[in-house]
Protein backbone atom coordinates (compact mmCIF):
# COMPACT_ATOMS: atom_id res chain seq x y z
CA UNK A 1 -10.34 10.10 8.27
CA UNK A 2 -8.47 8.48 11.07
CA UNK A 3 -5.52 7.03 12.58
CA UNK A 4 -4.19 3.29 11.19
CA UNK A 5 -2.16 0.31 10.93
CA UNK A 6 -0.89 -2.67 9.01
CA UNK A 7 2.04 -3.12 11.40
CA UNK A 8 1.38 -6.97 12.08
CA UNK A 9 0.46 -7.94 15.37
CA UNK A 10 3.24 -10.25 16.68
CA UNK A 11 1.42 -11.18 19.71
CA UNK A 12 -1.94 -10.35 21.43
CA UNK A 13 0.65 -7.38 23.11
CA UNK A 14 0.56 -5.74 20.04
CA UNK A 15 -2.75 -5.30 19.67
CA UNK A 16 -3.19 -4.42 23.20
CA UNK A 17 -0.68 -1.58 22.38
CA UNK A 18 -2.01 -0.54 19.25
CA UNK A 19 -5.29 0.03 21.46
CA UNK A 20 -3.42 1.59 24.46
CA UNK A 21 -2.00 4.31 21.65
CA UNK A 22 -5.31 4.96 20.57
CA UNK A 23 -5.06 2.75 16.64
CA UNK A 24 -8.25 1.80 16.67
CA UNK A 25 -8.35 0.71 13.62
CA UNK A 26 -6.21 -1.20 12.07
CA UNK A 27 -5.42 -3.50 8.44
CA UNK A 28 -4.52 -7.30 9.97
CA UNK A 29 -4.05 -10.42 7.97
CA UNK A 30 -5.48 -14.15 9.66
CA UNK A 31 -2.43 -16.39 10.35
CA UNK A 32 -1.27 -18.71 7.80
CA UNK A 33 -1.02 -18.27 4.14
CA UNK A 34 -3.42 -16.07 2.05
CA UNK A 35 -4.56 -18.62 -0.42
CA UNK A 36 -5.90 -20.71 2.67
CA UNK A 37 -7.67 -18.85 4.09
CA UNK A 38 -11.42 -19.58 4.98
CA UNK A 39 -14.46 -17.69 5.07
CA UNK A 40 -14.09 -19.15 9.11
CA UNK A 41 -10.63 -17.80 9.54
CA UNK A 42 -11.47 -14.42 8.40
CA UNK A 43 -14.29 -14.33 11.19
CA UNK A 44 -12.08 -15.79 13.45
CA UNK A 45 -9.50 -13.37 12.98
CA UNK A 46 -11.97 -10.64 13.57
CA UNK A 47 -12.83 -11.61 16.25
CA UNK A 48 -10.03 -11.64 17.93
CA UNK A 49 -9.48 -8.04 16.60
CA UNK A 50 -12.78 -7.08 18.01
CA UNK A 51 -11.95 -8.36 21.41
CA UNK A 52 -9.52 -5.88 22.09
CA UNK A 53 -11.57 -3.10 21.25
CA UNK A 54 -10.10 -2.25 17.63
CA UNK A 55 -11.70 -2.61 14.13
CA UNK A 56 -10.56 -4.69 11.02
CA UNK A 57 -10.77 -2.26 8.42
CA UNK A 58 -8.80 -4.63 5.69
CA UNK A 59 -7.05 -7.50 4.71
CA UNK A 60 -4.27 -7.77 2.34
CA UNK A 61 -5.49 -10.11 -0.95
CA UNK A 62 -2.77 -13.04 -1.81
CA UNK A 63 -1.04 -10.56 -4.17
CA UNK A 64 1.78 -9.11 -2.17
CA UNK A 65 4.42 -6.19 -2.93
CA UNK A 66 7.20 -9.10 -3.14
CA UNK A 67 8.55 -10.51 -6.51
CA UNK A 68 6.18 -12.53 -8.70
CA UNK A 69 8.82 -15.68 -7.41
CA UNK A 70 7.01 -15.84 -3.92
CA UNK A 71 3.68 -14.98 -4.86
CA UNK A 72 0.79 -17.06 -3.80
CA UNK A 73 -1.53 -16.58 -7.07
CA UNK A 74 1.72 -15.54 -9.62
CA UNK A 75 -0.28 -17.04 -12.99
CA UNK A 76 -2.25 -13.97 -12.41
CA UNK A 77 0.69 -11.85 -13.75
CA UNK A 78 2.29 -14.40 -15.44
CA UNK A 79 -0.82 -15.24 -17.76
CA UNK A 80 -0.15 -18.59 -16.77
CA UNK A 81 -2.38 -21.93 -16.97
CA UNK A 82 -3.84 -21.25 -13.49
CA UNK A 83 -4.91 -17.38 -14.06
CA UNK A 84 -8.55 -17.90 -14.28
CA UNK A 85 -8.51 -20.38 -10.92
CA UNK A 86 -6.26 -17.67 -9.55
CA UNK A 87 -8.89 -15.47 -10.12
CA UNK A 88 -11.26 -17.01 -8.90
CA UNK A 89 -9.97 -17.69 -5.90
CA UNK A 90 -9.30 -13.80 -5.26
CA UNK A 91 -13.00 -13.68 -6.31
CA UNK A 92 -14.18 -16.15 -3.34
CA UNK A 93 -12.14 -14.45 -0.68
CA UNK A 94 -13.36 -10.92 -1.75
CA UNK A 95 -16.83 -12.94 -1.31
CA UNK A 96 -15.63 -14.32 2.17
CA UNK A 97 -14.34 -10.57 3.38
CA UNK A 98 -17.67 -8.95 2.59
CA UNK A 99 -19.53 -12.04 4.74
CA UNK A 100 -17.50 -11.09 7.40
CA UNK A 101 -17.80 -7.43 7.13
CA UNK A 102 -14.78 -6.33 6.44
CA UNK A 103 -15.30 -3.08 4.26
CA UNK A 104 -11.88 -2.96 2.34
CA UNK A 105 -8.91 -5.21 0.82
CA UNK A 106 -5.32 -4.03 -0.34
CA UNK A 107 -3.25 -5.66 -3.12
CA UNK A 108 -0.49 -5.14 -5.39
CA UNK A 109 -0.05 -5.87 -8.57
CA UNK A 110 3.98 -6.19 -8.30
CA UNK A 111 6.70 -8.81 -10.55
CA UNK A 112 10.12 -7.29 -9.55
CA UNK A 113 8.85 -6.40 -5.87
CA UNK A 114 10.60 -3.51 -3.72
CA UNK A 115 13.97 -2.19 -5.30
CA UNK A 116 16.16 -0.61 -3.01
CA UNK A 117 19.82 -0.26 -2.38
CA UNK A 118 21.97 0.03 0.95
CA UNK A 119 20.18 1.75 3.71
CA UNK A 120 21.58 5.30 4.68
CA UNK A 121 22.00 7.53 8.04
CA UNK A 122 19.46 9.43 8.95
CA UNK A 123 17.94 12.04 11.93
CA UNK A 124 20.46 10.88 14.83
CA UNK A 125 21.66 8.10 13.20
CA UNK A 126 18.58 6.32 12.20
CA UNK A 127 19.42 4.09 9.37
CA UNK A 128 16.74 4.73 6.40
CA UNK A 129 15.94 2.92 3.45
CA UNK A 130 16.80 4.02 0.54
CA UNK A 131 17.21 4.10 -3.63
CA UNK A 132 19.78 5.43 -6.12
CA UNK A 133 20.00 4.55 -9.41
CA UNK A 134 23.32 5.14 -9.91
CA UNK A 135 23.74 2.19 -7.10
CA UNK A 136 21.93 -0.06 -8.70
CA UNK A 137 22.50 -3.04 -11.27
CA UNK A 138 21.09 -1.25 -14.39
CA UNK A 139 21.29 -4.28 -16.61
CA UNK A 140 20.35 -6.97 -13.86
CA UNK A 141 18.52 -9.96 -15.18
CA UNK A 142 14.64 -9.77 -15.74
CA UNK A 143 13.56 -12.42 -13.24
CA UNK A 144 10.12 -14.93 -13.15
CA UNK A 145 8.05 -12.46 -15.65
CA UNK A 146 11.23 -12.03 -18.60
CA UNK A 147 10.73 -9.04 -21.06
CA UNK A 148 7.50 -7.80 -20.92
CA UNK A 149 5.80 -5.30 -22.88
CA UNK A 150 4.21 -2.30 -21.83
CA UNK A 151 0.97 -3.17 -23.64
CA UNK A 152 1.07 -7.09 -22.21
CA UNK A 153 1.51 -5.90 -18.82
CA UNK A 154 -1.65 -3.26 -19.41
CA UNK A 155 -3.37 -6.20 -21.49
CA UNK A 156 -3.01 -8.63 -18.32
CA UNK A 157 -3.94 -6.49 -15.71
CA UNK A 158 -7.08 -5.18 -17.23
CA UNK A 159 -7.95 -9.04 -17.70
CA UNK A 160 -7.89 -9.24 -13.68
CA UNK A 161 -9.73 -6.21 -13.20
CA UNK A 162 -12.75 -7.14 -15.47
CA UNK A 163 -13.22 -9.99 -13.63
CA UNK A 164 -12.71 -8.63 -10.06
CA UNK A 165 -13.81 -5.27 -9.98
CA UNK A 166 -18.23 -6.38 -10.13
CA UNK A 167 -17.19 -8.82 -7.89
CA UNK A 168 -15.93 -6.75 -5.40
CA UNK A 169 -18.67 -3.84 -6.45
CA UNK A 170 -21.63 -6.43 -5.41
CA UNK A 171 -20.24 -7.10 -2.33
CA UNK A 172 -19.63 -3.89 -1.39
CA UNK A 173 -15.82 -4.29 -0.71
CA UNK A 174 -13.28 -1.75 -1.73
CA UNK A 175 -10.08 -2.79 -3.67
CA UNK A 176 -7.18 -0.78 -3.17
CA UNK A 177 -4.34 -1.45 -5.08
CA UNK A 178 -0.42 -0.13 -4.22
CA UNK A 179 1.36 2.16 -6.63
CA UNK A 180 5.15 0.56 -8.07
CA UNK A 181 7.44 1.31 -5.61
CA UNK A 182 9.70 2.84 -6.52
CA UNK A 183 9.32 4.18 -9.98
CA UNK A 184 11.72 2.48 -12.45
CA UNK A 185 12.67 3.38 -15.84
CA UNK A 186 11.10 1.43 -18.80
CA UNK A 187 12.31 -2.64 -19.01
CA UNK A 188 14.29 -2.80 -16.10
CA UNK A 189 14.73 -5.93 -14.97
CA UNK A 190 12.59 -6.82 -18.35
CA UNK A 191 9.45 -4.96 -17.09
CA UNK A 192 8.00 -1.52 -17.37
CA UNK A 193 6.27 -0.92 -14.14
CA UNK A 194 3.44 0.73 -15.54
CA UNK A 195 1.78 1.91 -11.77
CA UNK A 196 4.81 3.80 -10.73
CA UNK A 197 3.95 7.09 -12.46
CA UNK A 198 1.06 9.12 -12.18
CA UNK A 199 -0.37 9.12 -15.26
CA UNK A 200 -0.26 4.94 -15.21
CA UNK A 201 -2.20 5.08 -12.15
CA UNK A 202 -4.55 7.68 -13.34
CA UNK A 203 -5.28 5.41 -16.12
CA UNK A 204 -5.63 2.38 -14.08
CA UNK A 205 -8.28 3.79 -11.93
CA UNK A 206 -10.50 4.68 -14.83
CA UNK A 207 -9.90 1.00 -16.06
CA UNK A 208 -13.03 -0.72 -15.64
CA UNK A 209 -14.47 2.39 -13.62
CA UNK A 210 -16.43 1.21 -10.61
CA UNK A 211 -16.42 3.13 -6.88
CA UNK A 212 -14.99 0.44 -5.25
CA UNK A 213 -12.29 0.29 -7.48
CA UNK A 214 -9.10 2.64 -6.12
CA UNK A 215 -5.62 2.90 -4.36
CA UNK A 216 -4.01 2.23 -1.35
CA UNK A 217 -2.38 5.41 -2.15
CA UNK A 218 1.26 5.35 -0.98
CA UNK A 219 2.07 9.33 -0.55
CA UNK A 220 6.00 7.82 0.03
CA UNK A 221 5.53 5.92 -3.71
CA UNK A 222 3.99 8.18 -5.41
CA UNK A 223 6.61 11.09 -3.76
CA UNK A 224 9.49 8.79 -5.54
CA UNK A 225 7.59 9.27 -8.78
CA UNK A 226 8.21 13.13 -9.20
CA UNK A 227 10.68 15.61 -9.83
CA UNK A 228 9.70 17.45 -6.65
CA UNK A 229 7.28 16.34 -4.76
CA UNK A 230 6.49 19.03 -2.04
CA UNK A 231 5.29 20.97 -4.65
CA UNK A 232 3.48 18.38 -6.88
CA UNK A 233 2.59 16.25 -4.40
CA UNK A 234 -0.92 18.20 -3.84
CA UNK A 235 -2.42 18.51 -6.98
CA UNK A 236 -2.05 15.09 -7.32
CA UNK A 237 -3.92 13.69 -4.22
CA UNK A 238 -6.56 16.42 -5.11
CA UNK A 239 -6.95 14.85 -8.54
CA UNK A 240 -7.39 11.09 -6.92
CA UNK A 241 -9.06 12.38 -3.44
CA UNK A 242 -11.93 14.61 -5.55
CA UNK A 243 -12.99 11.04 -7.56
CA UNK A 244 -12.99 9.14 -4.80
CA UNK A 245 -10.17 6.47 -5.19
CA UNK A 246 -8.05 7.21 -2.42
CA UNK A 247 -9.22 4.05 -0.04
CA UNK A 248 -6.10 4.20 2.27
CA UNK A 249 -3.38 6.20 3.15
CA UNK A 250 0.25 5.21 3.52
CA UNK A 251 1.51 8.31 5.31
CA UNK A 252 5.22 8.09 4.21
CA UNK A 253 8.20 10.98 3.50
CA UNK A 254 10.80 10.96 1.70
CA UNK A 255 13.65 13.19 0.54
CA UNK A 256 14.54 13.63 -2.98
CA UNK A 257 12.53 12.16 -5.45
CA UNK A 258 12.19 10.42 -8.97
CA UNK A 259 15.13 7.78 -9.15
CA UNK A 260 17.48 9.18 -6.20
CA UNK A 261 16.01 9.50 -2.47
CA UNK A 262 15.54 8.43 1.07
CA UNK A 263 12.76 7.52 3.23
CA UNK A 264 12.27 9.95 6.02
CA UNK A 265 10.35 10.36 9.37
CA UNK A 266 7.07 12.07 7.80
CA UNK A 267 8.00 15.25 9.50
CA UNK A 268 11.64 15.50 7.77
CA UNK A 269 11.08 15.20 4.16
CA UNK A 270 10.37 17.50 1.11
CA UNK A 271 6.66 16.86 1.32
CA UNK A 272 4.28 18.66 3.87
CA UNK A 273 2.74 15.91 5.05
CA UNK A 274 0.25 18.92 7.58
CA UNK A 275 -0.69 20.29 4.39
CA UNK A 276 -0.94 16.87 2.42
CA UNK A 277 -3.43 15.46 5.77
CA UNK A 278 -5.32 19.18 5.35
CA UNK A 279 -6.32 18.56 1.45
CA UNK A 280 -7.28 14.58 2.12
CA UNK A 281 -9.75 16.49 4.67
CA UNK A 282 -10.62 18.78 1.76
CA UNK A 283 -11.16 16.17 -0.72
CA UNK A 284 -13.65 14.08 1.58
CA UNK A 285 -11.17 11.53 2.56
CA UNK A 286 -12.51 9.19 5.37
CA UNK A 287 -10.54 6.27 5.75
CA UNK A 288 -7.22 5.25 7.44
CA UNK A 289 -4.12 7.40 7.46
CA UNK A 290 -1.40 5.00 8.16
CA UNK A 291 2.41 5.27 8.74
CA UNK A 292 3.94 3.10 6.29
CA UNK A 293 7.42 2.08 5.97
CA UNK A 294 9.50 3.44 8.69
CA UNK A 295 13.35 4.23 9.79
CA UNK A 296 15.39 1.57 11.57
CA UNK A 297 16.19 3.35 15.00
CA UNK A 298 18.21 2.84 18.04
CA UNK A 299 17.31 0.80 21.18
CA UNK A 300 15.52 -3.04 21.80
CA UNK A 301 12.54 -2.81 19.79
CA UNK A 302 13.49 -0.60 17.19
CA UNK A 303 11.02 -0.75 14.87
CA UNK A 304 7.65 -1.10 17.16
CA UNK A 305 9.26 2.77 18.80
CA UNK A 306 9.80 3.92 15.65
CA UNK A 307 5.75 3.50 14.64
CA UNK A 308 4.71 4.72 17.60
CA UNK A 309 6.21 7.33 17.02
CA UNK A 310 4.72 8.01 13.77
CA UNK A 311 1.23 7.13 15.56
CA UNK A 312 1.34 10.20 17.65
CA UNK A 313 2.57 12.54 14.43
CA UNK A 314 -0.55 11.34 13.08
CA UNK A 315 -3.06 11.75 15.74
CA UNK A 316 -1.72 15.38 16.72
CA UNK A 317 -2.24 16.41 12.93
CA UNK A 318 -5.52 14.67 13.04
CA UNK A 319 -6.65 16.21 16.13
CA UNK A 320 -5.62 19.99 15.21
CA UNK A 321 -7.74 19.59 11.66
CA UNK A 322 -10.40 18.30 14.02
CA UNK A 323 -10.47 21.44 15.95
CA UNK A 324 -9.55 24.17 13.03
C-alpha cells in the first residue's frame, strides 16, 4: 500500500506539491463535467498527471457523494426514464478509463448526500466537522428521491450493479463504491441509507460478486457506523481486507461514533489508525491510503496545510511498517 490523494489539483502548483511531498499517486478528475468527458480527455488528463512525475490511480464516476438534486446521471437512483442511458454511459466511461489505463474508479451511490451539523472546536482551535442527532431536523422533508423503501433502494441498486459490474470486470477496472456517510436511522429524510452500516455493505459487496467489485472504504464512515469504533473498527477491515474489496483507503478519525461525533486529525480520535494501517498490511492491502476529509485550521491556506499534514502522518506510519 501507499501514500494518496483526491485533494483536487487547483493549479499545476498543486501537483507540483503533491510530488515535492512525496504523493505519488494520486485520484484526479479531467476538468469539466463528468458526463462529458471523452475517452481524449481522460488521456489528456493523464498526461498531464504523468508529466509531473505522479500516477493516476482513479477517477471519480459521475455519481458523486452530493444529493441526488445535483447529480449528473440521478435516473440511476431515481429509476427514472433515462436509467438505462445513464447506465450506459457509466458503462462507456468505465470502457474509456480502462483504454487509458487507469486501473480504478470511485463512486457513490448517495440521494440525501453528506449530513452534518455546525462545525465544532477542535486540537488548538481547529474547527472540525461534525454530526449530532440531537442537532439535527429529525422530521426534515425527504428531498428529490421521496419515501423510499428499503427493498426499492436494494432493488435499484442491484439493477446498476448487474449491468456494471462485467463491464468493469472485462476491462479490468476496479469499482469502488463509498459507504453512507454518516449512518442515519431508517427513512430519514424518506430514505433508509442502506450502505451506512456494516452489514449493508457486507451485503452489497457479495451483490453480484466479481473481484473488481469493492469499496472505497471510508475508515472515518464506517467509524460513524459503530458503537465504538477503536475496538470494532479491526475486525471489520479484516473481514473486507481478507476478501479483497478494500480498493482505497480514506484514512479518516473521528471521535465518538454511531449518530453523535466529530471528525478528528487521524492521530486524535478513538480509532488507532497505526494499528488500523498494520492489519490493511496484514490483510494484503496494496492500494492508496488517503487522508480524507480534514479539519479547517488556522493560517492562509488552511486547508492545503492541513493535508499536508496528514501526508506526512501517513508516510511515517507507512515507512515504520516498511521497516518492522
Amino acid at each position: 500500500m501507499y501514500l494518496g490523494t483526491q485533494v483536487a489539483a487547483r493549479d499545476d502548483d498543486d501537483y507540483r506539491i503533491f510530488a515535492q511531498l512525496g504523493v505519488k499517486h494520486i485520484s484526479a478528475d479531467p476538468p469539466g463535467k463528468p458526463s462529458s468527458w471523452t475517452l481524449s480527455d481522460i488521456e489528456r488528463h493523464r498526461d498531464k498527471v504523468e508529466s509531473f512525475g505522479l500516477i493516476l490511480d482513479m477517477i471519480q464516476l459521475p455519481l458523486p457523494s452530493q444529493p441526488i438534486e445535483k447529480a449528473s446521471y440521478p435516473d440511476i437512483l431515481l429509476a427514472g426514464p433515462e436509467r438505462d442511458r445513464q447506465i450506459d454511459a457509466v458503462c462507456k466511461m468505465i470502457e474509456n478509463v480502462a483504454a487509458a489505463g487507469i486501473p480504478a474508479v470511485k463512486y457513490n451511490l448517495n440521494l440525501i448526500g453528506i449530513p452534518r451539523t455546525p462545525d465544532e472546536p477542535g486540537r488548538g482551535g481547529s474547527l472540525n466537522a461534525s454530526f449530532r442527532w440531537d442537532k439535527t431536523d429529525q422530521q426534515a422533508a425527504p428531498g428529490l428521491a421521496g419515501v423510499l423503501s428499503e427493498d426499492e433502494n436494494w432493488e435499484r441498486i442491484d439493477y446498476f450493479l448487474e449491468r456494471v459490474v462485467p463491464v468493469a470486470a472485462s476491462n479490468r477496472v476496479r469499482l469502488a463504491c463509498h459507504p453512507h456517510d454518516p449512518y442515519t436511522p431508517p427513512g430519514y429524510r424518506g430514505v433508509t441509507r442502506v450502505l451506512g452500516t456494516v452489514e449493508g455493505l457486507k451485503k452489497f459487496v457479495l451483490m453480484r460478486e466479481n473481484p473488481y467489485h469493492g469499496l472505497n472504504f471510508c475508515q472515518g464512515s464506517i467509524g460513524e457506523m459503530l458503537e465504538n469504533p477503536g475496538k470494532e473498527i479491526d475486525d471489520i477491515i479484516r473481514w473486507f481486507g481478507e476478501r479483497g474489496k478494500i480498493f482505497n483507503v480514506h484514512f479518516r478519525n473521528i471521535r465518538g461514533g454511531k449518530l453523535s461525533f466529530m471528525e478528528t486529525f487521524p492521530e486524535e480520535g478513538d480509532m488507532d489508525m497505526f494499528r488500523s494501517a498494520r492489519i490493511y498490511k496484514e490483510v494484503g492491502f496494496k492500494y492508496m491510503l488517503m487522508p480524507d476529509h480534514v479539519p479547517t485550521v488556522s493560517g492562509k491556506d488552511p486547508t492545503a496545510t492541513a493535508f499536508a499534514f496528514c501526508y506526512g502522518y501517513i508516510a511515517a506510519l507507512l515507512q515504520v511498517l516498511e521497516s518492522a
